[in-house]
Structures are given as structure tokens and as C-alpha cells.
Protein backbone atom coordinates (compact mmCIF):
# COMPACT_ATOMS: atom_id res chain seq x y z
CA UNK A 1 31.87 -90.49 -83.94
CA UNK A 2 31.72 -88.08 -80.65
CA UNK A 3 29.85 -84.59 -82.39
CA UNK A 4 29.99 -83.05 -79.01
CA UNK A 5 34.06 -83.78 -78.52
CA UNK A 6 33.98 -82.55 -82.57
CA UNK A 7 32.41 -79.17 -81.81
CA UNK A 8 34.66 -78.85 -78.87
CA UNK A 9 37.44 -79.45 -80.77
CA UNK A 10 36.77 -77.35 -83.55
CA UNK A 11 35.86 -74.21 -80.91
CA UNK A 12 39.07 -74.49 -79.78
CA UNK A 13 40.36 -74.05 -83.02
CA UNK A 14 41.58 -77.14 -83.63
CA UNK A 15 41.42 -78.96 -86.98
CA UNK A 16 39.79 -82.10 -87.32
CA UNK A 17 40.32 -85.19 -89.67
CA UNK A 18 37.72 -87.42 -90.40
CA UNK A 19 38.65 -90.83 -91.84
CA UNK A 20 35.84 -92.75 -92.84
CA UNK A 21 36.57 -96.14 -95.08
CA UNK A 22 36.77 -96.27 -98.93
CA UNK A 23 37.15 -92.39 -99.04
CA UNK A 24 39.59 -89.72 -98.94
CA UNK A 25 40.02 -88.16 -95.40
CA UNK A 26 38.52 -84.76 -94.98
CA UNK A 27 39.98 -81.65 -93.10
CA UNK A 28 37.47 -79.91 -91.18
CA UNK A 29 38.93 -76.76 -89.74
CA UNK A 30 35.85 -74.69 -88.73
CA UNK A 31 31.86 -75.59 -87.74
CA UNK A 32 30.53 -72.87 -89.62
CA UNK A 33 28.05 -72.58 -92.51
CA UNK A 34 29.67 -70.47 -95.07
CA UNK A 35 26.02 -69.02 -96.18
CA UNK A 36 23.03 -68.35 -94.08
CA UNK A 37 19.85 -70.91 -94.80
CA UNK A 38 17.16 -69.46 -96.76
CA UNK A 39 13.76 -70.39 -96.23
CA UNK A 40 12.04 -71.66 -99.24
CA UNK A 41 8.23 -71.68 -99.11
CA UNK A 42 6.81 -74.91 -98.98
CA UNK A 43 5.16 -74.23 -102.37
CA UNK A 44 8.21 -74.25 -103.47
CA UNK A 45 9.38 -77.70 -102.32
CA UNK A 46 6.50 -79.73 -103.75
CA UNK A 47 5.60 -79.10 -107.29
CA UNK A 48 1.80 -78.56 -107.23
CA UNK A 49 -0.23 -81.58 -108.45
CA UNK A 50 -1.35 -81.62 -111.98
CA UNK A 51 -5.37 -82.80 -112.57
CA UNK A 52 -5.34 -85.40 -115.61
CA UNK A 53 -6.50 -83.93 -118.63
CA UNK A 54 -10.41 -84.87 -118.52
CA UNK A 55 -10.24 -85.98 -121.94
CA UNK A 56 -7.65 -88.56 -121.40
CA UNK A 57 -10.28 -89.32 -118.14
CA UNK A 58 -13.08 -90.18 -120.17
CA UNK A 59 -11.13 -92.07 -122.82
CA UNK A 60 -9.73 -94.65 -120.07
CA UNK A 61 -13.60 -94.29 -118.30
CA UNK A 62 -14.53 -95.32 -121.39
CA UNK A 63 -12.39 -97.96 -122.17
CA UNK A 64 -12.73 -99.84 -119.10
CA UNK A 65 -16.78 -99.56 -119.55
CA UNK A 66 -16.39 -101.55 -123.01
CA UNK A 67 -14.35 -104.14 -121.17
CA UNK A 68 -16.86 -104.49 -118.23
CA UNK A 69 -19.46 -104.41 -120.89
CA UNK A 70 -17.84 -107.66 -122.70
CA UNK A 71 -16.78 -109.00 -120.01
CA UNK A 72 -20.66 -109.08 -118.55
CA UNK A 73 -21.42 -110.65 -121.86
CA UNK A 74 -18.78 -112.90 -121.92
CA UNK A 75 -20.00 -114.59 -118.28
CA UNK A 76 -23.71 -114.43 -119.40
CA UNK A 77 -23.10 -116.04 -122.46
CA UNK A 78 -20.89 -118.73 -120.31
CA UNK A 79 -23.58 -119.29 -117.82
CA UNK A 80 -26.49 -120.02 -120.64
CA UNK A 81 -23.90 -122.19 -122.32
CA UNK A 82 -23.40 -123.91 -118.97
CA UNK A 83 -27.01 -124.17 -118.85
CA UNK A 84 -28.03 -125.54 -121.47
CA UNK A 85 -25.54 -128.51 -121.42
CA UNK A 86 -27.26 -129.49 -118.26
CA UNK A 87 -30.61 -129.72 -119.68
């Protein structure tokens, strides 16, 4: 699709039919935005981000130092088992 023979077109008051496949042709009659943009401030746009609640923080802080905690006694209780089969 030509937009500069489109514009051209439509300045010379032409309408314009734009077939495009698997839907309905549309009439295009003038290029002109029926409102003016608005700026919106870019605060706006992007919701600001939220901080985690610092209680839900230390819960999962928490959590994941019992895990490394077992886990750490899980290996050293592997490697003296290890150990002592060798001996």
C-alpha cells in the first residue's frame, strides 16, 4: 500500500477504499484526526512500581535460609556417611 499516493488522493478529496483480506472494506474519505492528541505524562503511562511488602521479604528470606540450612546438613551428613564407608 502507496501512503504517499493515499494522502494525495485523499487531499484531493477523493475517497479511498481499502480492501484488505478476511475483512470488510473500509471507506476512508478524509486524513484527519477527529480529536487533537493529548499528551499524557509519562507517569501516567507506567504504573509506578510497588516495593514488596517487607514482611512477605523476610518470610521468603527466611524460608530459603531453612532450606540452605538443611540442605548444608543434608551434604555434610552425606559426606561423613561417604566417609565412613571408606574406612
Amino acid at each position: 500500500m502507496d501512503i504517499k499516493l493515499l494522502r494525495q488522493l485523499l487531499r484531493e478529496n477523493a475517497s479511498v477504499v481499502l480492501v484488505e483480506e478476511g475483512h470488510p472494506p473500509l471507506v476512508v474519505r478524509e486524513l484527519v484526526a477527529s480529536e487533537e492528541p493529548q499528551e499524557v505524562p509519562i507517569s501516567a503511562k507506567w504504573p509506578k512500581a510497588k516495593q514488596p511488602p517487607v514482611a512477605t521479604q523476610d518470610s521468603v528470606l527466611e524460608r530459603l535460609n531453612k532450606e540452605i540450612l538443611a540442605l548444608r546438613e543434608q551434604i555434610a551428613a552425606e559426606e561423613s556417611g561417604a566417609s565412613e564407608k571408606d574406612n
